[in-house]
PDB file of N, CA and C in Angstrom:
ATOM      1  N   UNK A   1     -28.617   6.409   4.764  1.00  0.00           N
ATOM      2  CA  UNK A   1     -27.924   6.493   3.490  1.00  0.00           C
ATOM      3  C   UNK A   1     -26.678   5.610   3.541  1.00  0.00           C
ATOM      4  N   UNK A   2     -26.044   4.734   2.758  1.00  0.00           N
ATOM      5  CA  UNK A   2     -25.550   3.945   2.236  1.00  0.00           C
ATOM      6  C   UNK A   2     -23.848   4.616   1.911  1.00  0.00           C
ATOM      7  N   UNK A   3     -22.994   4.530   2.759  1.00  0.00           N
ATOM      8  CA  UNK A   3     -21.786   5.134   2.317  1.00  0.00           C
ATOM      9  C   UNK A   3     -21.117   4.001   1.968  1.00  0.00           C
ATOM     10  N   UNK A   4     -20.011   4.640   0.872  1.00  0.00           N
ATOM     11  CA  UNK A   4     -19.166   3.800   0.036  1.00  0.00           C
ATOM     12  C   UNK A   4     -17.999   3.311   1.001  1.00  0.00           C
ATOM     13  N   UNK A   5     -17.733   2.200   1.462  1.00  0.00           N
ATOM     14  CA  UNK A   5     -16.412   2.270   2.455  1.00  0.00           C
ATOM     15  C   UNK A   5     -15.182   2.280   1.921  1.00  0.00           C
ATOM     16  N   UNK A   6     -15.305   2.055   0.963  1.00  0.00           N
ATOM     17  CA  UNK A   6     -13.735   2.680   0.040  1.00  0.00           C
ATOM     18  C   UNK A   6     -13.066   4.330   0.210  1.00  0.00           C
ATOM     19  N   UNK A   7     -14.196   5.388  -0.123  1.00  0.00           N
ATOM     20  CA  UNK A   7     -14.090   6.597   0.495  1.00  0.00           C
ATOM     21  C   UNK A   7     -13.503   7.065   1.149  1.00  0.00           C
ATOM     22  N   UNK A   8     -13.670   5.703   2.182  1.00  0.00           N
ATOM     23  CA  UNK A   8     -12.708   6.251   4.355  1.00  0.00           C
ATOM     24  C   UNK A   8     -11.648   6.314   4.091  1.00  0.00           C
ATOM     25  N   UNK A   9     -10.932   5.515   2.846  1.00  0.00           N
ATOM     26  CA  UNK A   9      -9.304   5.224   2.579  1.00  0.00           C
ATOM     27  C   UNK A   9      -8.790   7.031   2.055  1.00  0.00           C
ATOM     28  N   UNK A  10      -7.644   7.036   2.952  1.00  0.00           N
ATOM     29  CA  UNK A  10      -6.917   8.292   2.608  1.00  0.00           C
ATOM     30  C   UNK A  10      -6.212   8.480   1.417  1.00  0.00           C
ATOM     31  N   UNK A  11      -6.371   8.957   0.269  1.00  0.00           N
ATOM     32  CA  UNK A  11      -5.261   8.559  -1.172  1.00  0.00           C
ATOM     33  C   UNK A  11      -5.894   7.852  -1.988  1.00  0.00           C
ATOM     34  N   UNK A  12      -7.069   7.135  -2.069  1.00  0.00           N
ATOM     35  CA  UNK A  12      -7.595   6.142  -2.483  1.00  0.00           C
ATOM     36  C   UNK A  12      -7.133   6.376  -4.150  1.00  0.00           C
ATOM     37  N   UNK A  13      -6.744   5.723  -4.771  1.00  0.00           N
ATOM     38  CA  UNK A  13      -6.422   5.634  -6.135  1.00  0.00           C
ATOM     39  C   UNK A  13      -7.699   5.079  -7.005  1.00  0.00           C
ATOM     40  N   UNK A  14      -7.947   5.515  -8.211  1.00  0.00           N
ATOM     41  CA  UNK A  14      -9.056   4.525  -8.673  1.00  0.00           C
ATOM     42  C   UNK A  14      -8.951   3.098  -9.139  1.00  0.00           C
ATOM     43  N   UNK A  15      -7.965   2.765  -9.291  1.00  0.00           N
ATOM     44  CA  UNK A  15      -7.233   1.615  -9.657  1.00  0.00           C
ATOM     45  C   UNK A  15      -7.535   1.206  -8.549  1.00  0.00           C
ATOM     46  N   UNK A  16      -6.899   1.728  -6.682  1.00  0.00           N
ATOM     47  CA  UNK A  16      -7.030   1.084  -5.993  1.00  0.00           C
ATOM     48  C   UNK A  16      -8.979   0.445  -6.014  1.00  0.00           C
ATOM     49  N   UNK A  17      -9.956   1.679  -5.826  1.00  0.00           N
ATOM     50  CA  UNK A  17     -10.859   1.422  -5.826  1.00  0.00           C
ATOM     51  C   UNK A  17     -11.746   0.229  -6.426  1.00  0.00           C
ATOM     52  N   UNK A  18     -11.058   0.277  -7.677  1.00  0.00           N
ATOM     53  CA  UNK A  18     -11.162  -0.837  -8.779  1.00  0.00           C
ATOM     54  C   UNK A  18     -11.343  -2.094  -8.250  1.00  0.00           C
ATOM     55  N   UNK A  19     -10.162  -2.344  -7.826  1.00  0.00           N
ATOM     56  CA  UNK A  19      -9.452  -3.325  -7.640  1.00  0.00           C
ATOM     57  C   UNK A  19     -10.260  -4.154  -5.973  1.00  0.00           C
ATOM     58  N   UNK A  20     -10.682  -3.055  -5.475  1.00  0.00           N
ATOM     59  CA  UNK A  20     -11.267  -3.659  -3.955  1.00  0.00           C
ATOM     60  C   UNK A  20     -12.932  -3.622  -3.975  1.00  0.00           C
ATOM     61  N   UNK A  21     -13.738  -3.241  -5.261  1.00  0.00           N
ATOM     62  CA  UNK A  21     -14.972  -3.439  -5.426  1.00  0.00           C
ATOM     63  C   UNK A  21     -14.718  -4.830  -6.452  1.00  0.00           C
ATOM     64  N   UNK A  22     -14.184  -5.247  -7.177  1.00  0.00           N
ATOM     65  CA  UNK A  22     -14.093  -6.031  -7.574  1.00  0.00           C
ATOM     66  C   UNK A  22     -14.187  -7.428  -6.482  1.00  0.00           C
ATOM     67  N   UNK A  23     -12.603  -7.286  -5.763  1.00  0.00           N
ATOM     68  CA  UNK A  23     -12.034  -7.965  -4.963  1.00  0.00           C
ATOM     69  C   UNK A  23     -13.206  -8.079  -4.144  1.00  0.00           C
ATOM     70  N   UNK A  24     -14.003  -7.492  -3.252  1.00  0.00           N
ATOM     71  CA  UNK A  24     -15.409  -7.785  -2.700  1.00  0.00           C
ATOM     72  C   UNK A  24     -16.591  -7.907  -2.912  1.00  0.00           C
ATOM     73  N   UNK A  25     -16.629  -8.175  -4.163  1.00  0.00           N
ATOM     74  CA  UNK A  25     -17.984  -8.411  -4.856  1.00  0.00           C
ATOM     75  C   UNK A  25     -18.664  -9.595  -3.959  1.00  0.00           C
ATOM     76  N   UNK A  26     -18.473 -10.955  -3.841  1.00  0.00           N
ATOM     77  CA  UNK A  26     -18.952 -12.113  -3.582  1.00  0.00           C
ATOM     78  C   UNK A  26     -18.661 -12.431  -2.465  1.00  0.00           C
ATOM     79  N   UNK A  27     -18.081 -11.352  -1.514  1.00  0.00           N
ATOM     80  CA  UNK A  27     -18.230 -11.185   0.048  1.00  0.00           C
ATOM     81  C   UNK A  27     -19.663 -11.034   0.891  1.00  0.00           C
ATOM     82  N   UNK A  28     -20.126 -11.940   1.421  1.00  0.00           N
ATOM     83  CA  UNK A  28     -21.278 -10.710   2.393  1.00  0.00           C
ATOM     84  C   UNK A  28     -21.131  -9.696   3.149  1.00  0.00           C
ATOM     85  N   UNK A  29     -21.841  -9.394   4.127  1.00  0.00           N
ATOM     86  CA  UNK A  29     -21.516  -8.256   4.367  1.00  0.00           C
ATOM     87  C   UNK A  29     -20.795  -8.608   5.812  1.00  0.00           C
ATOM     88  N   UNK A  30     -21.034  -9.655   6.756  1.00  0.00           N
ATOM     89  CA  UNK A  30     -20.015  -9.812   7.905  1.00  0.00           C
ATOM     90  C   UNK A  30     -18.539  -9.918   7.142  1.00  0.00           C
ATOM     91  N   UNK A  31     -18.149 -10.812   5.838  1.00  0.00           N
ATOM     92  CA  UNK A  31     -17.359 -10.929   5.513  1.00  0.00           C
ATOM     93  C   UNK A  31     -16.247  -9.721   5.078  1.00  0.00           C
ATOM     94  N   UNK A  32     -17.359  -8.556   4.514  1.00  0.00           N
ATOM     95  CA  UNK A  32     -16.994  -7.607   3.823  1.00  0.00           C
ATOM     96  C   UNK A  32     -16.483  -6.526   5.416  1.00  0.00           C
ATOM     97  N   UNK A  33     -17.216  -6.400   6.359  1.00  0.00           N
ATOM     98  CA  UNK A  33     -16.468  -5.851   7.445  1.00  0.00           C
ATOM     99  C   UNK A  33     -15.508  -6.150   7.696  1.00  0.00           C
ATOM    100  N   UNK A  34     -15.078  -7.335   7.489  1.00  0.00           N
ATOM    101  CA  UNK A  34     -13.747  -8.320   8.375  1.00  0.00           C
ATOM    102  C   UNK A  34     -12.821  -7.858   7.204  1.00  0.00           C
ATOM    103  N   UNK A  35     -12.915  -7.749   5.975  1.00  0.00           N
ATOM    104  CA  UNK A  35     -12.234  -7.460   5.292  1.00  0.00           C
ATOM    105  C   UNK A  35     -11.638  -6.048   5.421  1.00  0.00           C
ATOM    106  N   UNK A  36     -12.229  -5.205   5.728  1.00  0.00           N
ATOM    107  CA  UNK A  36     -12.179  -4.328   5.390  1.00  0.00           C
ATOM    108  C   UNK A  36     -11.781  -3.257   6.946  1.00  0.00           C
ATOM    109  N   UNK A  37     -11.941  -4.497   8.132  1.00  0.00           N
ATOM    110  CA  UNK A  37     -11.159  -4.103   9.501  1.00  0.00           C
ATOM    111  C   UNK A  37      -9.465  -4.326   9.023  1.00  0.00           C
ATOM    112  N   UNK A  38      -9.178  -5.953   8.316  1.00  0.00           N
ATOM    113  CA  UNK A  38      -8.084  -6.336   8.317  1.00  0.00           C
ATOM    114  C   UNK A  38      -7.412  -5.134   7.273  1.00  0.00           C
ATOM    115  N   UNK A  39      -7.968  -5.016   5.956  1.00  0.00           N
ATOM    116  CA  UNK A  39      -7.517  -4.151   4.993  1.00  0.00           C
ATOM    117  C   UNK A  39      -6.616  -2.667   5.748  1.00  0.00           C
ATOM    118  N   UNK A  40      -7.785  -1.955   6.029  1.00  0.00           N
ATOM    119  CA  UNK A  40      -7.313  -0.735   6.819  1.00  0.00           C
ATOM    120  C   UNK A  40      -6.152  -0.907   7.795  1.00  0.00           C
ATOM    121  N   UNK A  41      -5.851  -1.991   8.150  1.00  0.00           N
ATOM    122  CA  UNK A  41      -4.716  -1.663   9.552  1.00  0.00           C
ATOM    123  C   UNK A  41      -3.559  -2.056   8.644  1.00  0.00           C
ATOM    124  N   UNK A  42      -3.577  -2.723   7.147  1.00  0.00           N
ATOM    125  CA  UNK A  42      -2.027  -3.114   6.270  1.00  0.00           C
ATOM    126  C   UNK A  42      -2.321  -2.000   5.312  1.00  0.00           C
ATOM    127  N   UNK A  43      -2.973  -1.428   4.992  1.00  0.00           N
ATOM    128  CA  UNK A  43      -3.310  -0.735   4.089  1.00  0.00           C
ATOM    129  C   UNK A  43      -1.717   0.703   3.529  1.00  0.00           C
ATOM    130  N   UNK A  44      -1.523   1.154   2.750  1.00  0.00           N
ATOM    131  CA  UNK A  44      -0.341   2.252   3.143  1.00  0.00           C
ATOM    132  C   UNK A  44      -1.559   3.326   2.156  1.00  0.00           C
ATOM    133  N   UNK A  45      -1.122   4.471   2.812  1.00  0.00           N
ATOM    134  CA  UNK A  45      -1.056   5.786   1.634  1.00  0.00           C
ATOM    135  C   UNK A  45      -0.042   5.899   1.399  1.00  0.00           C
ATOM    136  N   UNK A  46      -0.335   6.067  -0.265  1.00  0.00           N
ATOM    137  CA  UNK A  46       0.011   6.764  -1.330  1.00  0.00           C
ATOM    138  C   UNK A  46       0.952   8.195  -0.384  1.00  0.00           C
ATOM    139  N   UNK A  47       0.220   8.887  -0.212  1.00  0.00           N
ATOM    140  CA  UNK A  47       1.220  10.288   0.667  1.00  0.00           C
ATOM    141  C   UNK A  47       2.286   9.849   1.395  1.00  0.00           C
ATOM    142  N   UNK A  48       2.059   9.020   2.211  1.00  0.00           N
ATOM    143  CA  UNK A  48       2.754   9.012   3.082  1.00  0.00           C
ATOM    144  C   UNK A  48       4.003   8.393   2.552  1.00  0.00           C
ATOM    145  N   UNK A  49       3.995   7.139   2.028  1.00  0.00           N
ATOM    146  CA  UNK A  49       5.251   6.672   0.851  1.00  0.00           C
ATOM    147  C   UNK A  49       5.672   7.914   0.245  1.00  0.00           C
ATOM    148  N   UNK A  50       5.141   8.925  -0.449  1.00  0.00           N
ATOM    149  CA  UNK A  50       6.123  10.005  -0.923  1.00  0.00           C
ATOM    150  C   UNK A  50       6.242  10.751   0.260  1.00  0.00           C
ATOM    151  N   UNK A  51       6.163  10.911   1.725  1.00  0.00           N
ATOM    152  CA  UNK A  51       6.761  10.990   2.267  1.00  0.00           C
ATOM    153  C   UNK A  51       8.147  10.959   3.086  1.00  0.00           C
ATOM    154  N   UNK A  52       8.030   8.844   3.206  1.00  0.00           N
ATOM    155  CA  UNK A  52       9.283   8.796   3.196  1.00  0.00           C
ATOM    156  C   UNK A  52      10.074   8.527   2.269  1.00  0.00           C
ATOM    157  N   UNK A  53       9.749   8.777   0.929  1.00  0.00           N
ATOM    158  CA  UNK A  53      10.697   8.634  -0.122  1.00  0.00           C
ATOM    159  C   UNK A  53      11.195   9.737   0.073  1.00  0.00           C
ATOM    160  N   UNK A  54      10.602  11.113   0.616  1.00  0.00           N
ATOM    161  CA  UNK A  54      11.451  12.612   0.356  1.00  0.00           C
ATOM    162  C   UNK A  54      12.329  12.315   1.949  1.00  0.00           C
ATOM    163  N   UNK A  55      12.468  11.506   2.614  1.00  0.00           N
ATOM    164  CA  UNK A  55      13.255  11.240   3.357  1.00  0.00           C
ATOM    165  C   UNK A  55      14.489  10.842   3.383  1.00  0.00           C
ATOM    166  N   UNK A  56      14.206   9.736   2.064  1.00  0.00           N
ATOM    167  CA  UNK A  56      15.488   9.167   1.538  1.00  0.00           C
ATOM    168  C   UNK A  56      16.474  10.275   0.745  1.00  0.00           C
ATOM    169  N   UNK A  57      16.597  11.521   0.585  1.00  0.00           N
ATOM    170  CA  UNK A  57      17.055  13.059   0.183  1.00  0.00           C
ATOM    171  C   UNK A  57      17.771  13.216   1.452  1.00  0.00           C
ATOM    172  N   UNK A  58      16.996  13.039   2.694  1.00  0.00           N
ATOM    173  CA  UNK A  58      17.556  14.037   3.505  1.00  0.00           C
ATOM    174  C   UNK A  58      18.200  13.168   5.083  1.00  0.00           C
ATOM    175  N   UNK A  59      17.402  12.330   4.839  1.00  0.00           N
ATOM    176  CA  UNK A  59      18.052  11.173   6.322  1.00  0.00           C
ATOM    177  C   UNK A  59      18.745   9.629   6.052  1.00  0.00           C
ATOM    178  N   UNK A  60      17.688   8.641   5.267  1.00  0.00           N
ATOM    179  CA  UNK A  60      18.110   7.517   5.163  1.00  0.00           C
ATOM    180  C   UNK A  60      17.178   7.453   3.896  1.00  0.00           C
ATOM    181  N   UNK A  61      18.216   7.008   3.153  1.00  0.00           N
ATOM    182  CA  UNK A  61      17.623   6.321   1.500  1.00  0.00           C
ATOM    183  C   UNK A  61      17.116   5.031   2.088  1.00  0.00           C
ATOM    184  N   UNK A  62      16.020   4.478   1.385  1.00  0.00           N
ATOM    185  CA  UNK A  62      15.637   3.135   1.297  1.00  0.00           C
ATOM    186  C   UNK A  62      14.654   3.368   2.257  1.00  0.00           C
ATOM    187  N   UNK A  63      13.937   3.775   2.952  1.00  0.00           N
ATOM    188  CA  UNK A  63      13.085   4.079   4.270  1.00  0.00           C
ATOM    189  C   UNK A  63      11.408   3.087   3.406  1.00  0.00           C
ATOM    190  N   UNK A  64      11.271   3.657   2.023  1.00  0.00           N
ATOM    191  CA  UNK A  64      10.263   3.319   1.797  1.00  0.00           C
ATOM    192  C   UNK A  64      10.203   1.887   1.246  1.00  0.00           C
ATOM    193  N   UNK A  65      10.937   1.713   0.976  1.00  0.00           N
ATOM    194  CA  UNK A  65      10.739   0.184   0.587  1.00  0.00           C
ATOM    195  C   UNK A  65      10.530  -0.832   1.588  1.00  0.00           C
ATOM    196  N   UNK A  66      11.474  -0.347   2.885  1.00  0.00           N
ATOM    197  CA  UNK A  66      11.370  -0.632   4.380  1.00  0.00           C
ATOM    198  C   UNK A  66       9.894  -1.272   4.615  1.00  0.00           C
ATOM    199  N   UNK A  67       9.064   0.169   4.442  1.00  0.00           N
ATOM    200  CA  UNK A  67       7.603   0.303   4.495  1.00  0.00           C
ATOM    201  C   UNK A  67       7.348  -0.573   4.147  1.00  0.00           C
ATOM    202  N   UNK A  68       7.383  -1.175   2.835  1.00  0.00           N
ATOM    203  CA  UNK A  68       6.378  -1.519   1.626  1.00  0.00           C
ATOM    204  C   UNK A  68       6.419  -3.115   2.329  1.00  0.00           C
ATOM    205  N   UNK A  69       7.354  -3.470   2.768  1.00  0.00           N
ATOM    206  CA  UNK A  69       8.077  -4.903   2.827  1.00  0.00           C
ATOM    207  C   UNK A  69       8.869  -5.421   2.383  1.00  0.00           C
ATOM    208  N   UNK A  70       9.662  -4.854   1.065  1.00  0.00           N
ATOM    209  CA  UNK A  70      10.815  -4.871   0.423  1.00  0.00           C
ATOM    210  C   UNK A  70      12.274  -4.712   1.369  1.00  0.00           C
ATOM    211  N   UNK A  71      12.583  -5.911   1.976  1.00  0.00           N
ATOM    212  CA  UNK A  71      13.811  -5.948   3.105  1.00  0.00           C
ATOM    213  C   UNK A  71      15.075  -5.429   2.654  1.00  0.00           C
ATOM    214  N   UNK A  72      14.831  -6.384   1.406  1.00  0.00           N
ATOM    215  CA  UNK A  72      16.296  -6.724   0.467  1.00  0.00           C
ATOM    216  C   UNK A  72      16.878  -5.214  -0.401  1.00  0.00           C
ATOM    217  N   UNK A  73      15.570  -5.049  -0.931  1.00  0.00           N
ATOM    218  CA  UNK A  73      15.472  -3.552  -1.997  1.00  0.00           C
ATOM    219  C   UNK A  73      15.968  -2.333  -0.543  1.00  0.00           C
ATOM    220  N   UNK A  74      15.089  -2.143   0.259  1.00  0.00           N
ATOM    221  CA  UNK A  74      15.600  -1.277   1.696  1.00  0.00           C
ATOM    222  C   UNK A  74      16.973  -1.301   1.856  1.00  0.00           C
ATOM    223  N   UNK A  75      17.576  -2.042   2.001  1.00  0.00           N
ATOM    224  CA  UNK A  75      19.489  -2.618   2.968  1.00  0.00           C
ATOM    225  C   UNK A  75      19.866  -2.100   1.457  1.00  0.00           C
ATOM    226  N   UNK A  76      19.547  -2.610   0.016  1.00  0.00           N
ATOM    227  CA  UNK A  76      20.472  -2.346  -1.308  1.00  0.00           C
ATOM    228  C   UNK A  76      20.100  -0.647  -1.366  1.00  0.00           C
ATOM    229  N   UNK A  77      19.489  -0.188  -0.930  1.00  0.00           N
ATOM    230  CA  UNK A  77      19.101   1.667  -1.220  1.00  0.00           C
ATOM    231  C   UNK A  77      19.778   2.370  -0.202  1.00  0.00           C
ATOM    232  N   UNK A  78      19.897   1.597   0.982  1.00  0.00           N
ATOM    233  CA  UNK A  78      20.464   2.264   2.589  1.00  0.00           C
ATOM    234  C   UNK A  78      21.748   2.176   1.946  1.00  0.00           C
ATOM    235  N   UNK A  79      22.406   0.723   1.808  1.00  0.00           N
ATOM    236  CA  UNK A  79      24.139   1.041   1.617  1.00  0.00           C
ATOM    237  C   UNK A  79      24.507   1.629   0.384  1.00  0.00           C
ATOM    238  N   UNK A  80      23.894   1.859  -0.641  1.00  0.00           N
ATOM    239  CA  UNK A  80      24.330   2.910  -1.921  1.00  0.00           C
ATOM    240  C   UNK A  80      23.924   3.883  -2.050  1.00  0.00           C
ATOM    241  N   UNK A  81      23.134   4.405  -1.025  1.00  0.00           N
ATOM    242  CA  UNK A  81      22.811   6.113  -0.628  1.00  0.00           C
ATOM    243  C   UNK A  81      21.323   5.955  -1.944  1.00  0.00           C
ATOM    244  N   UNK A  82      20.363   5.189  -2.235  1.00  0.00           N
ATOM    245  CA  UNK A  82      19.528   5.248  -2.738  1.00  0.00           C
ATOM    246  C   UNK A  82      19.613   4.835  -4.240  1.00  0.00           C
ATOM    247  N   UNK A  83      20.974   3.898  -4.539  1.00  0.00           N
ATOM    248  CA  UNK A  83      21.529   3.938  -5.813  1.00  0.00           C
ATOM    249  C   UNK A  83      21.880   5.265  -6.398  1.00  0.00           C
ATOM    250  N   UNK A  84      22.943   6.033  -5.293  1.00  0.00           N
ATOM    251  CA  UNK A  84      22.842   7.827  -5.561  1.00  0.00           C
ATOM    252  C   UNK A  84      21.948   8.268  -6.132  1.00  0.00           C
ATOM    253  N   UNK A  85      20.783   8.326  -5.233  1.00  0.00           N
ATOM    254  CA  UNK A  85      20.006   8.607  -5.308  1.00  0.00           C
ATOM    255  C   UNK A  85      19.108   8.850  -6.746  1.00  0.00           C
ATOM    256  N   UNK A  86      19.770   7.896  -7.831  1.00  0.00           N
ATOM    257  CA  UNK A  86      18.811   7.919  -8.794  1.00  0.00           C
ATOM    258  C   UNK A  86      17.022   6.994  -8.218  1.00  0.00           C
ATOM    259  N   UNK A  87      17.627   5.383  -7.593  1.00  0.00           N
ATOM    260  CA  UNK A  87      16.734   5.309  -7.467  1.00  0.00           C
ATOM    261  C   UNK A  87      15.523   5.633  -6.423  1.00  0.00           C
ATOM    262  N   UNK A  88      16.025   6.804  -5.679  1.00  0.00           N
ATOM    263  CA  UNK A  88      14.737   7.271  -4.648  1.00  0.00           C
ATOM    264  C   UNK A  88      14.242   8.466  -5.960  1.00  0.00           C
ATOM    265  N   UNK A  89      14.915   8.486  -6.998  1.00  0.00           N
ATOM    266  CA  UNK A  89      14.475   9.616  -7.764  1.00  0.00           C
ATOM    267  C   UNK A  89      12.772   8.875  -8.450  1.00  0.00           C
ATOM    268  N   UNK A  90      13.333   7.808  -8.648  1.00  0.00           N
ATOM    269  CA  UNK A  90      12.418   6.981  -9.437  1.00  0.00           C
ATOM    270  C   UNK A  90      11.284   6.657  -8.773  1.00  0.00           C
ATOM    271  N   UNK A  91      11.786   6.796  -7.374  1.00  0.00           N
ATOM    272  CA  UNK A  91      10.559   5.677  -6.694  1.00  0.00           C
ATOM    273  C   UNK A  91       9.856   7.074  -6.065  1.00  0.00           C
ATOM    274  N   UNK A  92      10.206   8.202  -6.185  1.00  0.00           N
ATOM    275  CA  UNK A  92       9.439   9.649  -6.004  1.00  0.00           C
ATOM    276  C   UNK A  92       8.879   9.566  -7.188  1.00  0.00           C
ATOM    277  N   UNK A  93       8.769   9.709  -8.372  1.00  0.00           N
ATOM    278  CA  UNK A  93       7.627   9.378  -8.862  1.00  0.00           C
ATOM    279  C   UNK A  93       6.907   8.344  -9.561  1.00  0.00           C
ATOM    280  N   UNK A  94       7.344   7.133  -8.983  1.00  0.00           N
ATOM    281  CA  UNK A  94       6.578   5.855  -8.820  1.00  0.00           C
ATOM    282  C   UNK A  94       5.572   5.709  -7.399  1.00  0.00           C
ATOM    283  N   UNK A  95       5.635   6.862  -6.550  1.00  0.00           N
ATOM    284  CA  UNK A  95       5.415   5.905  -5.517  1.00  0.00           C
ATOM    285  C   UNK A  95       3.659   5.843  -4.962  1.00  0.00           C
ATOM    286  N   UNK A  96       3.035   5.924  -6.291  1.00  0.00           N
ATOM    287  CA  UNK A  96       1.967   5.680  -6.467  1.00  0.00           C
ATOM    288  C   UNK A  96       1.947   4.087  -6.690  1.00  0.00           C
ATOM    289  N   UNK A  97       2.387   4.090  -7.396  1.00  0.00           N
ATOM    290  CA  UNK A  97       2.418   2.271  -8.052  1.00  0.00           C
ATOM    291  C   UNK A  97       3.337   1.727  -7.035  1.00  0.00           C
ATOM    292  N   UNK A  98       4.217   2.326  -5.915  1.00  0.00           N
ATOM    293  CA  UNK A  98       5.103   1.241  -5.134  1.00  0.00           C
ATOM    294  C   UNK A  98       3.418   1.058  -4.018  1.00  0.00           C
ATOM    295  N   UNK A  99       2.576   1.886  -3.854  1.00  0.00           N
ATOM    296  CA  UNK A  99       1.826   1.891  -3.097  1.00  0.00           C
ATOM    297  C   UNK A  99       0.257   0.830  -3.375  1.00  0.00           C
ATOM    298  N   UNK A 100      -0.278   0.945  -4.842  1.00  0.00           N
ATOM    299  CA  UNK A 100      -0.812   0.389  -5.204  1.00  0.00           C
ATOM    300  C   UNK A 100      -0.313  -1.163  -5.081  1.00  0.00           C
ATOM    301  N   UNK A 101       0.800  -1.393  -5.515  1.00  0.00           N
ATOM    302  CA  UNK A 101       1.140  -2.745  -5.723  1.00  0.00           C
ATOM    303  C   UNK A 101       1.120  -3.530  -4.093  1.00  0.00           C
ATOM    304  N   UNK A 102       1.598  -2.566  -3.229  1.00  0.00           N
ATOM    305  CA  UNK A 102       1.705  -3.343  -2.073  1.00  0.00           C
ATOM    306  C   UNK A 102       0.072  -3.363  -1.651  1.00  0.00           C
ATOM    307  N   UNK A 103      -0.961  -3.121  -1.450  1.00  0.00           N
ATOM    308  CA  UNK A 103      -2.414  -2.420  -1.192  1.00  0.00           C
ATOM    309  C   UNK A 103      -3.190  -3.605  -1.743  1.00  0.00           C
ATOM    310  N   UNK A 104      -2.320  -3.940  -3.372  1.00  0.00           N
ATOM    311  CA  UNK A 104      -3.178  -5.154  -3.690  1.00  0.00           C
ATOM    312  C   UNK A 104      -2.890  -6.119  -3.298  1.00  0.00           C
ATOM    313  N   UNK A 105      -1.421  -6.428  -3.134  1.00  0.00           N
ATOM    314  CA  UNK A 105      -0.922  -7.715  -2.194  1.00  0.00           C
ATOM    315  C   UNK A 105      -1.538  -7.732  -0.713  1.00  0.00           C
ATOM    316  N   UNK A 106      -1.980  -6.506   0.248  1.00  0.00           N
ATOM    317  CA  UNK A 106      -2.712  -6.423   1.264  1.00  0.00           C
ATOM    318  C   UNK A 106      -4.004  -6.628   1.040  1.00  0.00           C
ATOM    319  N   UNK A 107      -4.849  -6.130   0.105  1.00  0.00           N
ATOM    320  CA  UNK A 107      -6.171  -6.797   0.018  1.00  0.00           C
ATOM    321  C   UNK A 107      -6.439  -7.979  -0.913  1.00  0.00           C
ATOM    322  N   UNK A 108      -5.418  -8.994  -1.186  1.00  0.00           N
ATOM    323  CA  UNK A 108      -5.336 -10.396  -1.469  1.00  0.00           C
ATOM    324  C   UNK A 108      -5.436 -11.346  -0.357  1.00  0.00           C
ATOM    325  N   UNK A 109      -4.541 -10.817   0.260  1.00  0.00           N
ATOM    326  CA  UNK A 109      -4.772 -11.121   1.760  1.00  0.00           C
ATOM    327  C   UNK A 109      -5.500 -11.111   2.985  1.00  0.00           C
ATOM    328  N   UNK A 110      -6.249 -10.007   2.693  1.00  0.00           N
ATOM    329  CA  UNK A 110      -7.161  -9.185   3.296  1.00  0.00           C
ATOM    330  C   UNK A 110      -8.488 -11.051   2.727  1.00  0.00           C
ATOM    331  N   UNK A 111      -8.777 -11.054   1.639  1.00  0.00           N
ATOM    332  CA  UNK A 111      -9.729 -11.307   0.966  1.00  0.00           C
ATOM    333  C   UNK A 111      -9.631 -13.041   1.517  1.00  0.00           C
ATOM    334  N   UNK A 112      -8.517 -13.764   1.240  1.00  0.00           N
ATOM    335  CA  UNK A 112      -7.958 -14.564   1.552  1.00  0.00           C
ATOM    336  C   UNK A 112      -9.050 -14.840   3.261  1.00  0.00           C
ATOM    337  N   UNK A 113      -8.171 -13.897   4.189  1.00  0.00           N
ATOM    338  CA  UNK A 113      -8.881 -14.076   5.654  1.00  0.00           C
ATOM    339  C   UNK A 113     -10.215 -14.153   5.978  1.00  0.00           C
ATOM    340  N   UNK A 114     -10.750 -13.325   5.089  1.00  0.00           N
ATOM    341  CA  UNK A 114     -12.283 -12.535   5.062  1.00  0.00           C
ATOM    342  C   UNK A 114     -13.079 -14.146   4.650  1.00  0.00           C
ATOM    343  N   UNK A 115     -12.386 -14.496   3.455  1.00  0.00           N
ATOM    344  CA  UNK A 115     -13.207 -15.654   3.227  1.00  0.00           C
ATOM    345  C   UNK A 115     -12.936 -17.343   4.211  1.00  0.00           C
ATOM    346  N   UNK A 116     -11.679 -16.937   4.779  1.00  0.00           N
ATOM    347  CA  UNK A 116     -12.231 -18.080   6.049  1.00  0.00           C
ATOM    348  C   UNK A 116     -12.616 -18.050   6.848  1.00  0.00           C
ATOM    349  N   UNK A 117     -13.409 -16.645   6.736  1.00  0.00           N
ATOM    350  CA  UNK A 117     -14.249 -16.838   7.875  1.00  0.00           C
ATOM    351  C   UNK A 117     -15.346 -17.036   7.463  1.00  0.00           C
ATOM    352  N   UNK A 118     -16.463 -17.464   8.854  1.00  0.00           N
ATOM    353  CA  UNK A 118     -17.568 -18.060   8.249  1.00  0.00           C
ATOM    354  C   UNK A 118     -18.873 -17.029   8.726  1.00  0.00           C
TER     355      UNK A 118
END
């Protein structure tokens, strides 16, 4: 039987889903492994970003942007305590879309590699 490898992803969003059956349509299938080795190891959950966003409350604001790759946004949230903490307020319930957005920039990339290979 034929499992979906999108599935394995923890949090999987349908948007995300969307977005990575699309994104691998015109992959084969060595290609579509390689993709999908590289995908999983940049990949973030969704949870875990509202994880350390509920961090930025209690230890260090900016932790998640850290994550995401956002250097600049991280150091501007660390030294203003999260923009007092309005903006870890925001990015607690954004941090679906801080997660999606980075996921698609990882499987652009992902897709990018997959297809030089041969």
């Amino acid at each position: 039987m034929y499992q979906n490898p999108h599935l394995a992803f923890p949090g999987i969003t349908p948007e995300e889903m969307g977005f990575l059956q699309q994104g691998t349509a015109d992959l084969n299938e060595e290609q579509k492994k390689y993709f999908y080795m590289i995908y999983t190891s940049k990949r973030k959950n969704p949870q875990d970003l509202l994880l350390f966003t509920l961090l930025g409350f209690v230890v260090v604001a900016g932790v998640q942007r850290f994550v995401v790759g956002q250097i600049g946004m991280g150091l501007l949230y660390l030294f203003t305590g999260g923009f007092c903490l309005i903006g870890t307020i925001v990015d607690l319930i954004n941090n679906k879309t801080l997660a999606n957005d980075f996921n698609r920039k990882m499987a652009y990339e992902s897709y990018q590699m997959a297809k030089m290979r041969s």
